[in-house]
Protein backbone atom coordinates (compact mmCIF):
# COMPACT_ATOMS: atom_id res chain seq x y z
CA UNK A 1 61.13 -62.62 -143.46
CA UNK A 2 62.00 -63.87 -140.16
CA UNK A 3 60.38 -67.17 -138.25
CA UNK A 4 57.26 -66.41 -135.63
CA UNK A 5 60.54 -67.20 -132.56
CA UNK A 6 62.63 -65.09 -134.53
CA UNK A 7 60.72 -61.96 -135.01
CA UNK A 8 59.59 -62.13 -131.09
CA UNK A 9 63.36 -62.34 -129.76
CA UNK A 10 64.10 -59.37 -132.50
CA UNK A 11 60.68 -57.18 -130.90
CA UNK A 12 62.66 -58.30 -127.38
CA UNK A 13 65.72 -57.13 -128.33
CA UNK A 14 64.35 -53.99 -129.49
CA UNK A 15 61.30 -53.04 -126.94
CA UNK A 16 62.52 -55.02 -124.14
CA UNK A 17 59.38 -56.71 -123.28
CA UNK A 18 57.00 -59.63 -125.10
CA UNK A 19 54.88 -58.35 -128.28
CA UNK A 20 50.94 -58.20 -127.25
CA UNK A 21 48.81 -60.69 -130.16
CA UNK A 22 47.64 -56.99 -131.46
CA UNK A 23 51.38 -56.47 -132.04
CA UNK A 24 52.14 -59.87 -133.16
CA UNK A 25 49.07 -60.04 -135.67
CA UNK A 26 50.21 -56.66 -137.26
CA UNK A 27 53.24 -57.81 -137.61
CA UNK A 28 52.34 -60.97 -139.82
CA UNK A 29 49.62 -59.42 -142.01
CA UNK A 30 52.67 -56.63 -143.36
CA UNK A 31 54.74 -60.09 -143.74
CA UNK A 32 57.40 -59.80 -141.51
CA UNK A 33 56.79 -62.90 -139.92
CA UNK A 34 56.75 -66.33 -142.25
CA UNK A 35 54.03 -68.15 -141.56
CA UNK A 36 55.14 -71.78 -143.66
CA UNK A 37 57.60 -72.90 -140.74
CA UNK A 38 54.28 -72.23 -138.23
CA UNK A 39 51.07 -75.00 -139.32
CA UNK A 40 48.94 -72.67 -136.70
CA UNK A 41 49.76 -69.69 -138.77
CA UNK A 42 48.87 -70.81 -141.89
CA UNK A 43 44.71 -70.56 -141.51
CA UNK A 44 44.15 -68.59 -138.34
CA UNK A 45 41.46 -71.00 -136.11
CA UNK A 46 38.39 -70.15 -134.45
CA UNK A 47 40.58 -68.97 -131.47
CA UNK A 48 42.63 -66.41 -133.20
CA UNK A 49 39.78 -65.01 -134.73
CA UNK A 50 37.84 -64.90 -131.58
CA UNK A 51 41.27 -63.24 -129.98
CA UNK A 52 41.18 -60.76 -132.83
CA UNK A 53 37.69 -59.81 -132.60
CA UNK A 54 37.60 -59.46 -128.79
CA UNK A 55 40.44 -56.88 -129.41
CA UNK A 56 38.73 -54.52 -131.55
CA UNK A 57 35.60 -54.84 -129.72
CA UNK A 58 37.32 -54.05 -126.65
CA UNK A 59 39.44 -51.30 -128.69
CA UNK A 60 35.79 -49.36 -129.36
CA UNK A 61 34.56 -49.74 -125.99
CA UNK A 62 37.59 -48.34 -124.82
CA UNK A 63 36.56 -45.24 -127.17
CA UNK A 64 32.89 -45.16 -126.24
CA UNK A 65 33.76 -44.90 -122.45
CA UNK A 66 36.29 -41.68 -122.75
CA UNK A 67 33.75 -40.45 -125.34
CA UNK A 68 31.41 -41.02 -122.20
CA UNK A 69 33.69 -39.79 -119.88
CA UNK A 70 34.63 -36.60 -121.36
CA UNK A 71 30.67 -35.66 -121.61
CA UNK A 72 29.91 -36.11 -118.42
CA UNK A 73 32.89 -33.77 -117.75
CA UNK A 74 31.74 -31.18 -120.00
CA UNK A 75 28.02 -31.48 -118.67
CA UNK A 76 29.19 -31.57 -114.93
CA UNK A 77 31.25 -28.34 -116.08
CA UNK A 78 28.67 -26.40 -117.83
CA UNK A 79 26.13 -27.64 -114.98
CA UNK A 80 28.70 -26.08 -112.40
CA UNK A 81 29.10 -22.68 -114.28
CA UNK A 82 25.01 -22.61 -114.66
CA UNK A 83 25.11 -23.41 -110.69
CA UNK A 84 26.78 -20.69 -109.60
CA UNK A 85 25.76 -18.06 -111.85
CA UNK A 86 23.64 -14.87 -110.54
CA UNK A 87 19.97 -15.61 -110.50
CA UNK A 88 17.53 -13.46 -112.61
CA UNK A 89 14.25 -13.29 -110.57
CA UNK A 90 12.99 -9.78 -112.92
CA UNK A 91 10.34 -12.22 -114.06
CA UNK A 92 8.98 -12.74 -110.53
CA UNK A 93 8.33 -9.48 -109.72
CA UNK A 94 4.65 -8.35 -110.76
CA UNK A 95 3.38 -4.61 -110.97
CA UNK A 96 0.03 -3.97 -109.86
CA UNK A 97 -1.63 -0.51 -111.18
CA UNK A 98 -3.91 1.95 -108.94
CA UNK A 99 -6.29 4.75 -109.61
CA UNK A 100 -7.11 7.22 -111.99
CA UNK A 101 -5.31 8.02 -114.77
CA UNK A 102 -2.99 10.54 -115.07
CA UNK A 103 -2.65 10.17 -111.16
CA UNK A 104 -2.33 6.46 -111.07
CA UNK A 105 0.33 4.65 -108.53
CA UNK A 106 2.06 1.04 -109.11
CA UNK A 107 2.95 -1.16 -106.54
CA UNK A 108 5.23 -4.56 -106.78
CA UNK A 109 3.65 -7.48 -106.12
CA UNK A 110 4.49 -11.52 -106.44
CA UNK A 111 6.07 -13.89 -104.72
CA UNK A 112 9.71 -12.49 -105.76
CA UNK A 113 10.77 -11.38 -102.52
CA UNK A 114 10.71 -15.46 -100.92
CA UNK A 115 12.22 -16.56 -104.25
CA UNK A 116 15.51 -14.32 -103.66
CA UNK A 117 15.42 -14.71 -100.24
CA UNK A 118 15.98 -18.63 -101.05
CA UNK A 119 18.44 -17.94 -103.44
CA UNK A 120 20.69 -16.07 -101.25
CA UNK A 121 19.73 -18.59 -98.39
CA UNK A 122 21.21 -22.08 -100.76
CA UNK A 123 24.25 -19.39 -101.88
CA UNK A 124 25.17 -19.08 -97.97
CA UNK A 125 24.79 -22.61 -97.36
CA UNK A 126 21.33 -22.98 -95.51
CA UNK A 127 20.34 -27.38 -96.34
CA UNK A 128 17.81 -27.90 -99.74
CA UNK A 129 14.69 -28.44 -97.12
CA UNK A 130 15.35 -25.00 -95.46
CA UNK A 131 15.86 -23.61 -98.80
CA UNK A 132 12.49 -24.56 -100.27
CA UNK A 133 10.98 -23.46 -96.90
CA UNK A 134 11.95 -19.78 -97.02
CA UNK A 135 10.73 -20.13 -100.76
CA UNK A 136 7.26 -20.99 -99.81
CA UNK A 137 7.29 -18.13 -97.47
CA UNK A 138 8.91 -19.38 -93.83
CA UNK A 139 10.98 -16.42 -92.84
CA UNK A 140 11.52 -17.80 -89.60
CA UNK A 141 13.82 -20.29 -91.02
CA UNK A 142 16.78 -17.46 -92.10
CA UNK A 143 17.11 -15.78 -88.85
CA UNK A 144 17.18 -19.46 -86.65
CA UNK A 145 20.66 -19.76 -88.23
CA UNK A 146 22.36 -16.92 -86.57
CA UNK A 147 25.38 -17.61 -87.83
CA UNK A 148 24.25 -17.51 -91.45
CA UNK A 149 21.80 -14.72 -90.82
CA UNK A 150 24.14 -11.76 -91.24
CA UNK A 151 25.38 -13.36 -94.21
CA UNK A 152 21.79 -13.21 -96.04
CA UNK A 153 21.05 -9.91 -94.69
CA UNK A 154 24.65 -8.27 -96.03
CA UNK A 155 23.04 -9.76 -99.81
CA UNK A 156 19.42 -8.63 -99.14
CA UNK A 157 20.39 -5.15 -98.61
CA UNK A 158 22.47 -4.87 -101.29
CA UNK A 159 19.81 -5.93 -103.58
CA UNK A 160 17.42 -3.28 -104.68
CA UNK A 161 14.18 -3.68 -106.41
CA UNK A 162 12.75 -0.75 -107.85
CA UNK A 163 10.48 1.28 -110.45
CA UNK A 164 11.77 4.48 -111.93
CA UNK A 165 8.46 6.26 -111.22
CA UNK A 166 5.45 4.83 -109.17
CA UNK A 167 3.35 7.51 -109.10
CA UNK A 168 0.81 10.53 -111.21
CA UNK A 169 0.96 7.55 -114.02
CA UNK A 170 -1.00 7.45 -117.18
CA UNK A 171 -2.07 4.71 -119.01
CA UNK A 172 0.57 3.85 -121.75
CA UNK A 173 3.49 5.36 -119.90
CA UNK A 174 6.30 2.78 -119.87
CA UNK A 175 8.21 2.22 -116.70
CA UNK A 176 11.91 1.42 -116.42
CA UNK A 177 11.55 -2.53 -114.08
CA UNK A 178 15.29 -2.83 -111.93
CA UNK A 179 17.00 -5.39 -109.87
CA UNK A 180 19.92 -3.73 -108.74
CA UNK A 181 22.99 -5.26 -107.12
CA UNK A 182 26.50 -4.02 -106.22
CA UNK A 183 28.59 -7.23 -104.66
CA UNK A 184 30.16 -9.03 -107.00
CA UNK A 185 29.77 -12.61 -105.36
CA UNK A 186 25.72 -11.29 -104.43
CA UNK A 187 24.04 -14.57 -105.75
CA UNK A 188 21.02 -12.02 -107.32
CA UNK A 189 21.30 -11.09 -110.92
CA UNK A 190 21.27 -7.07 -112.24
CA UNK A 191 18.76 -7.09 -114.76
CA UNK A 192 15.76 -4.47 -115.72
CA UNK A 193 12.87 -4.66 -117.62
CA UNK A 194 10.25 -2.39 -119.43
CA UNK A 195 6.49 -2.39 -118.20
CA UNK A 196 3.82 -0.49 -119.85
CA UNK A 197 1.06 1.53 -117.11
CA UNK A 198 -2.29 -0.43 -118.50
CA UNK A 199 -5.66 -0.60 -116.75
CA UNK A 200 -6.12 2.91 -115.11
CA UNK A 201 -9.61 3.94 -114.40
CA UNK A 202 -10.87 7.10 -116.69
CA UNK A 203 -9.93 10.58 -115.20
CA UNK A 204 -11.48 14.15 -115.47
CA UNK A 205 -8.57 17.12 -115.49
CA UNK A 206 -9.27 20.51 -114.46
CA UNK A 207 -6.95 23.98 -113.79
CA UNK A 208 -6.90 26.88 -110.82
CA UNK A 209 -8.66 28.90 -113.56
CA UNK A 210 -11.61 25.94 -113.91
CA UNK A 211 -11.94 25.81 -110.04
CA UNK A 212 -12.26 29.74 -109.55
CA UNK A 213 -14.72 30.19 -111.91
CA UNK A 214 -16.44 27.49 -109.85
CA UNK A 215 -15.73 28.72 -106.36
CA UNK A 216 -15.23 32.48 -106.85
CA UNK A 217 -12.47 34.35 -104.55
CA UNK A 218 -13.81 37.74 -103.72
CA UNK A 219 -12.41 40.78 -102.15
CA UNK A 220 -14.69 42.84 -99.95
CA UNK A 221 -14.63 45.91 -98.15
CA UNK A 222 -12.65 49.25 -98.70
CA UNK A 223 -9.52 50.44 -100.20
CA UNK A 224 -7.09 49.83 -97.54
CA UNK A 225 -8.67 47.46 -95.42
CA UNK A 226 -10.42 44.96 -98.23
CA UNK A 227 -10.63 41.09 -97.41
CA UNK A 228 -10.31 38.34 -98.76
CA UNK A 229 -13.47 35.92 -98.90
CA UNK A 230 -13.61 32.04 -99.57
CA UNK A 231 -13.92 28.60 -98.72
CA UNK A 232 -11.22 27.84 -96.60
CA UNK A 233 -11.92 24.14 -97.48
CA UNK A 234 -10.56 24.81 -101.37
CA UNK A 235 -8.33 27.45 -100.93
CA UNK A 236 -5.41 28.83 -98.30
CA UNK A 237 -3.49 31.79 -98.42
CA UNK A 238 0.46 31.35 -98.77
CA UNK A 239 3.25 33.40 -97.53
CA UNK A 240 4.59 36.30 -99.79
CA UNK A 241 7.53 35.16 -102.10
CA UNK A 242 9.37 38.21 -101.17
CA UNK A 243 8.90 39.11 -97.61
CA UNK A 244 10.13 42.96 -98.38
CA UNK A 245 7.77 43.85 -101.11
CA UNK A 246 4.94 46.03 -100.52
CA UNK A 247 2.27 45.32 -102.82
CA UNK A 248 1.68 41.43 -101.95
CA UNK A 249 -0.60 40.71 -98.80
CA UNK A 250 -0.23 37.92 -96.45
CA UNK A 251 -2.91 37.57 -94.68
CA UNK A 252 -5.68 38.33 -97.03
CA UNK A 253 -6.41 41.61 -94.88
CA UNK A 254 -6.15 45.04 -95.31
CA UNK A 255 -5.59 44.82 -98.85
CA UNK A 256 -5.01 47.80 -100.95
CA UNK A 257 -6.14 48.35 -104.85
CA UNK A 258 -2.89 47.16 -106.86
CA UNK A 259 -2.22 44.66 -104.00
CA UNK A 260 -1.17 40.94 -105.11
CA UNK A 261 -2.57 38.26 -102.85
CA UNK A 262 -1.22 34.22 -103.70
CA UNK A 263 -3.85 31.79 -103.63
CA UNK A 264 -3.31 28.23 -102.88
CA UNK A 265 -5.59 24.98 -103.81
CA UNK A 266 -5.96 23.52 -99.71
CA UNK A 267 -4.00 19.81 -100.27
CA UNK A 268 -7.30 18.46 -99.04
CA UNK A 269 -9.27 19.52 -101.57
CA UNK A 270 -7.03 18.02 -103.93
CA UNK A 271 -6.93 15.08 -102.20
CA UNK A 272 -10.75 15.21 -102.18
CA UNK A 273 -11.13 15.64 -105.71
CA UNK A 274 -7.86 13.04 -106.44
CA UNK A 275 -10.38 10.65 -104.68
CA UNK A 276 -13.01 11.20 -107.25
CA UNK A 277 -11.09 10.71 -110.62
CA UNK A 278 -10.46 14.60 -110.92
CA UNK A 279 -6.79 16.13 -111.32
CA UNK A 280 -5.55 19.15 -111.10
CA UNK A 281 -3.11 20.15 -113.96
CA UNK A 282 -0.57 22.87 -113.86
CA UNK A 283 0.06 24.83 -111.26
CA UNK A 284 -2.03 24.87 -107.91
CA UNK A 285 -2.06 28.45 -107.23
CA UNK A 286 -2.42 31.82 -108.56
CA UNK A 287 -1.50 35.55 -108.30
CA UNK A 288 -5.15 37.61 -107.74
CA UNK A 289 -4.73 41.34 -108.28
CA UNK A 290 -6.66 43.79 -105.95
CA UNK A 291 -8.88 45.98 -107.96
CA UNK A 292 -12.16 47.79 -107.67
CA UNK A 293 -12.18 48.81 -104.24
CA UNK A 294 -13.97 52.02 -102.96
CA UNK A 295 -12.09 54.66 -101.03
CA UNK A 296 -15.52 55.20 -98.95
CA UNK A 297 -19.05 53.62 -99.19
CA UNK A 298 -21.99 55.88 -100.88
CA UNK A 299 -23.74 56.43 -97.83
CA UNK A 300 -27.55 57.95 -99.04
CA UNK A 301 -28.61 58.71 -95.37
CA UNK A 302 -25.24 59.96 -94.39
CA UNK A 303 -26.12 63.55 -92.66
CA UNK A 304 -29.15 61.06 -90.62
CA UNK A 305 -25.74 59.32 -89.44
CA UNK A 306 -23.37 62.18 -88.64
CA UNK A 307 -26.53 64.10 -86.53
CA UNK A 308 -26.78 60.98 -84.84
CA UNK A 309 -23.14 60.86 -84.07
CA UNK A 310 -23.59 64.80 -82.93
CA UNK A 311 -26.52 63.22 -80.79
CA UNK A 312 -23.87 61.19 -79.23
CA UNK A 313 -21.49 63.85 -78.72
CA UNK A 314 -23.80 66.30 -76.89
CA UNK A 315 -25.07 63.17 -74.65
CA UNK A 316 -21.78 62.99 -73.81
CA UNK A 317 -21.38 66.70 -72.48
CA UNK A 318 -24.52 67.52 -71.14
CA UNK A 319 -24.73 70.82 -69.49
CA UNK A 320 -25.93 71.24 -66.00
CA UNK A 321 -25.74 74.27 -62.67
CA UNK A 322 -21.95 74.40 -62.90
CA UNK A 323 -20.77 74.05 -66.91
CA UNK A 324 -22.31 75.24 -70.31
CA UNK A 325 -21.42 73.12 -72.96
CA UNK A 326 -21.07 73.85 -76.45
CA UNK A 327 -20.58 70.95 -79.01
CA UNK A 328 -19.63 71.28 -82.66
CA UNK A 329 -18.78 69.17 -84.85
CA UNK A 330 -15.51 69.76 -86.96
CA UNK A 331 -14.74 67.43 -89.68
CA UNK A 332 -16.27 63.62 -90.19
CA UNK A 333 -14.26 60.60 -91.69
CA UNK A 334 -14.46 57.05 -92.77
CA UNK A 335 -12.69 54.36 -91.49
CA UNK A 336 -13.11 51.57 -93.92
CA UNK A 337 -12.46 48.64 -90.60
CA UNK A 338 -14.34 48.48 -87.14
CA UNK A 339 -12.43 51.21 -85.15
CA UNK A 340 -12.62 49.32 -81.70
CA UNK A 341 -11.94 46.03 -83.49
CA UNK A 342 -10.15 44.73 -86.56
CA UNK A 343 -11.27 41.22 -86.67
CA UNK A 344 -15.05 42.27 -86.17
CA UNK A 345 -17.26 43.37 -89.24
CA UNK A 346 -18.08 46.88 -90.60
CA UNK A 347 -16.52 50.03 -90.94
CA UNK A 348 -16.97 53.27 -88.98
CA UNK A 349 -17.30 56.79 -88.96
CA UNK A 350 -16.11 59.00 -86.76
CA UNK A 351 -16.57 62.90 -86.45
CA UNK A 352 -14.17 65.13 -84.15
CA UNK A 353 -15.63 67.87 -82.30
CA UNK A 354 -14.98 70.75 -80.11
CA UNK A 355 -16.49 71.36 -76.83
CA UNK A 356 -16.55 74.54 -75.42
CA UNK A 357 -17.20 74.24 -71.71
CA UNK A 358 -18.24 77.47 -69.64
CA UNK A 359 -17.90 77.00 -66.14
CA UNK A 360 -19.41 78.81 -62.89
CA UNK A 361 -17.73 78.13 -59.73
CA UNK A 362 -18.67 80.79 -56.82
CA UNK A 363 -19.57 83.30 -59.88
CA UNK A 364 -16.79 82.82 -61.50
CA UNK A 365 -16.60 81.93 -64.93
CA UNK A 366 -13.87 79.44 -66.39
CA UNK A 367 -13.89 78.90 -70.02
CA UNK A 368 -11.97 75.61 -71.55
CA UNK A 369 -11.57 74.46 -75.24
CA UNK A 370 -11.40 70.25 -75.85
CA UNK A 371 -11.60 67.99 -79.04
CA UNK A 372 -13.53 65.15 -78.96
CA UNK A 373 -13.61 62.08 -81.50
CA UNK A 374 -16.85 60.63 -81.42
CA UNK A 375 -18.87 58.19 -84.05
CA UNK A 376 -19.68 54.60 -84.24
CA UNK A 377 -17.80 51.41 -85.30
CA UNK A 378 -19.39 48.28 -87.11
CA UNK A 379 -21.53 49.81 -89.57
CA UNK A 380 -22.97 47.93 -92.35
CA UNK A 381 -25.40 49.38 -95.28
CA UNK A 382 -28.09 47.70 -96.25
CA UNK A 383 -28.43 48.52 -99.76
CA UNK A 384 -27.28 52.24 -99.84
CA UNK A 385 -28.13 52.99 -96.21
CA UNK A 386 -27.38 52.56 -92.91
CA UNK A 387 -29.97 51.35 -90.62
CA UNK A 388 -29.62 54.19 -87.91
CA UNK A 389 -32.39 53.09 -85.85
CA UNK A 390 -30.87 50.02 -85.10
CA UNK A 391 -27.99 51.48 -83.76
CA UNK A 392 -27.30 50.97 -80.17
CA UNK A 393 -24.94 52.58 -77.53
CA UNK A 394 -22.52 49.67 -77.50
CA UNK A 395 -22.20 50.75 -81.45
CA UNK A 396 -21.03 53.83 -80.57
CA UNK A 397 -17.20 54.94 -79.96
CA UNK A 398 -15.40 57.99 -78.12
CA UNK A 399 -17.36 57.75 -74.48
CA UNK A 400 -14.19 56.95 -72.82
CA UNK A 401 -11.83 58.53 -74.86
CA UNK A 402 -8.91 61.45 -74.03
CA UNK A 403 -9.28 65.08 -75.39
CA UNK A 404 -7.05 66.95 -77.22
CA UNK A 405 -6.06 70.08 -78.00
CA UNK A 406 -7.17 71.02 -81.20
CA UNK A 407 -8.87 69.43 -84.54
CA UNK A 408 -5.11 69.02 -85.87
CA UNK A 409 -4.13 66.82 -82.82
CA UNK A 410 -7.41 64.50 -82.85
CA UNK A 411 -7.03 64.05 -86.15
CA UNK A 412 -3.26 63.25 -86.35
CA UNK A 413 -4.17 60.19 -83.66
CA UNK A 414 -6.69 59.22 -86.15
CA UNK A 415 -4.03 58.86 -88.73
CA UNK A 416 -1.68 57.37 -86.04
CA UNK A 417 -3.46 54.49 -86.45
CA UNK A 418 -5.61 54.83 -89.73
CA UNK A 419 -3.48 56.48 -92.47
CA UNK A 420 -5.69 55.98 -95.29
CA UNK A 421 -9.05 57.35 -93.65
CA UNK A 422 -11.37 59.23 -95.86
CA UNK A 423 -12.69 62.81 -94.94
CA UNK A 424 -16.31 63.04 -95.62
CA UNK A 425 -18.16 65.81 -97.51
């Protein structure tokens, strides 16, 4: 055990520099120091004690403020990560629902659109006040900053906000929410989110087949030249699928039994009816076969028709000083279409006839042979007849037209023109 002098010069020696109290103390309570050759050793005094306490109250305060410290560091850290993490602004975007359902329509709403704006504004440096500006709404404020401007935009446009379907919705259909984004430093978080359609107003569904059954399509006329007849506000007639096949119409004209006409819903009537709650399910148009057309009407006052035509013919070759004519009728047809126009209404029959003309020139006589196609065009029967005394002379057809040589070749231009004519008994 060594004196208080000589265990200092020894911790000299040894550390080469002067033992703190802390030291010194430590040192005499494990005994290395003899405290009988020191009176102030041998009862520590108020001062000691005070030197000893301040020590270990400083020691602890020491602790507490790197306990402090390294807190704050950890806070300032994780505050710093949180900072400049992508922002999720999927909660900000609201989805507002439309219409009828079954046809119902969403549309984003909110106030998400300023909120990212002002995210990508503070992430490209724009000051707090111009920040919370552009939240509230300003817009003005991100383009004044030209230089920054191109900056926000390059973000903006690589940020995509979007519903997987918007539209023909029903309610309880769940929709697939997205913020999309692509750049890795974009200051916008990818996130999506499930919404479910709610709120659409009660709908009423119908098919093609209801509607038809409605609004009938009909087919009028004759084989060969039958028409199509409805409201052009419903439906519209499409082109053929297959522009080389025979047996599908399109124009809705001159249709033929076994002919296949495609019928389309007009998109304004759907629109119409859209407007009203009422959808259209399946398909919006349909195949209609042609059936049921006659080859020729049943004409009960038919011969009162032809002698008028004949009445016609012979007005047409009267015979005077100079030729004698003689006019009789060959064969008759029906033309299921007005012969002098396709577009107008009716049908027509026409008769061909030979005219014999005898002519006397100076006493001589000059006999001549002609065919003649005479009748009248846009006939119409009321019930099963034809109302003859109606008939006029602008109803009638052949005044101006060329001869020919025989039945054969009046009746081969005929068929020039109308193939499927009818010959009436």
């Amino acid at each position: 055990m060594a004196t208080k002098e000589e265990w200092k010069k020894g911790f000299r020696q040894l550390n080469d520099r002067e033992p703190s109290v802390e030291e010194f103390l430590e040192a005499q309570a494990k005994g290395e120091i003899d405290i009988e050759e020191n009176d102030e050793l041998k009862a520590p005094n108020s001062k000691t004690e005070d030197i000893i306490s301040r020590v270990k109250k400083d020691k602890k305060i020491f602790i507490a403020i790197g306990g402090i410290i390294a807190g704050l560091i950890v806070i300032i850290g994780i505050f710093s990560f949180m900072v400049g993490r992508p922002k999720n602004i999927i909660n900000e975007v609201k989805v507002d629902f439309s219409g009828y359902n079954k046809q119902g329509s969403a549309e984003l709403s909110g106030n998400y659109k300023y909120l990212m704006e002002s995210i990508i504004a503070k992430k490209v440096g724009y000051s707090n006040s111009d920040v919370e500006a552009i939240k509230k709404g300003n817009e003005q404020v991100l383009s004044a900053d030209y230089t920054k401007a191109p900056q926000v935009e390059k973000y903006i446009e690589d940020t995509a906000v979007r519903l997987d379907k918007d539209s023909d919705l029903s309610n309880g259909d769940k929709l697939t929410l997205s913020v999309n984004t692509h750049l890795k430093d974009n200051p916008i978080q990818s996130s999506k989110k499930t919404i479910k359609v709610s709120g659409l107003k009660k709908s009423t569904s119908y098919t093609m087949s209801d509607i038809i059954k409605k609004y009938p399509i009909k087919i009028k006329g004759y084989n060969h030249f039958g028409k199509t007849e409805f409201d052009d506000k419903i439906y519209s007639l499409s082109e053929p699928s297959d522009s080389y096949s025979s047996d599908i119409s399109t124009d809705g004209e001159e249709l033929t039994n076994g002919d296949s006409i495609k019928v389309y819903l007009s998109n304004d009537y759907i629109n119409t009816l859209s407007e009203k709650g009422q959808i259209i399910e399946g398909k919006k148009e349909t195949n209609i076969k042609v059936s049921g057309l006659l080859d020729s009407p049943k004409i009960s006052n038919q011969n009162d028709l032809l002698n008028q035509i004949d009445t016609v013919a012979r007005n047409n070759h009267k015979s005077n000083d100079y030729d004698k004519y003689t006019v009789t009728r060959q064969d008759s047809y029906f033309i299921g279409t007005n012969i002098s126009d396709s577009d107008a209404e009716g049908f027509s029959v026409v008769s061909i006839y030979k005219i014999d003309d005898d002519q006397v020139l100076f006493g001589d006589h000059k006999k001549t042979t002609d065919y003649y196609i005479y009748g009248y065009k846009g006939l119409e029967l009321s019930g099963d007849k034809i109302n003859i005394s109606s008939l006029t002379k602008e109803d009638s057809y052949g005044e101006y037209q060329s001869s020919f040589s025989s039945t054969q070749e009046a009746l081969d231009s005929l068929k020039s023109d109308y193939p499927s004519l009818v010959k009436l008994n």
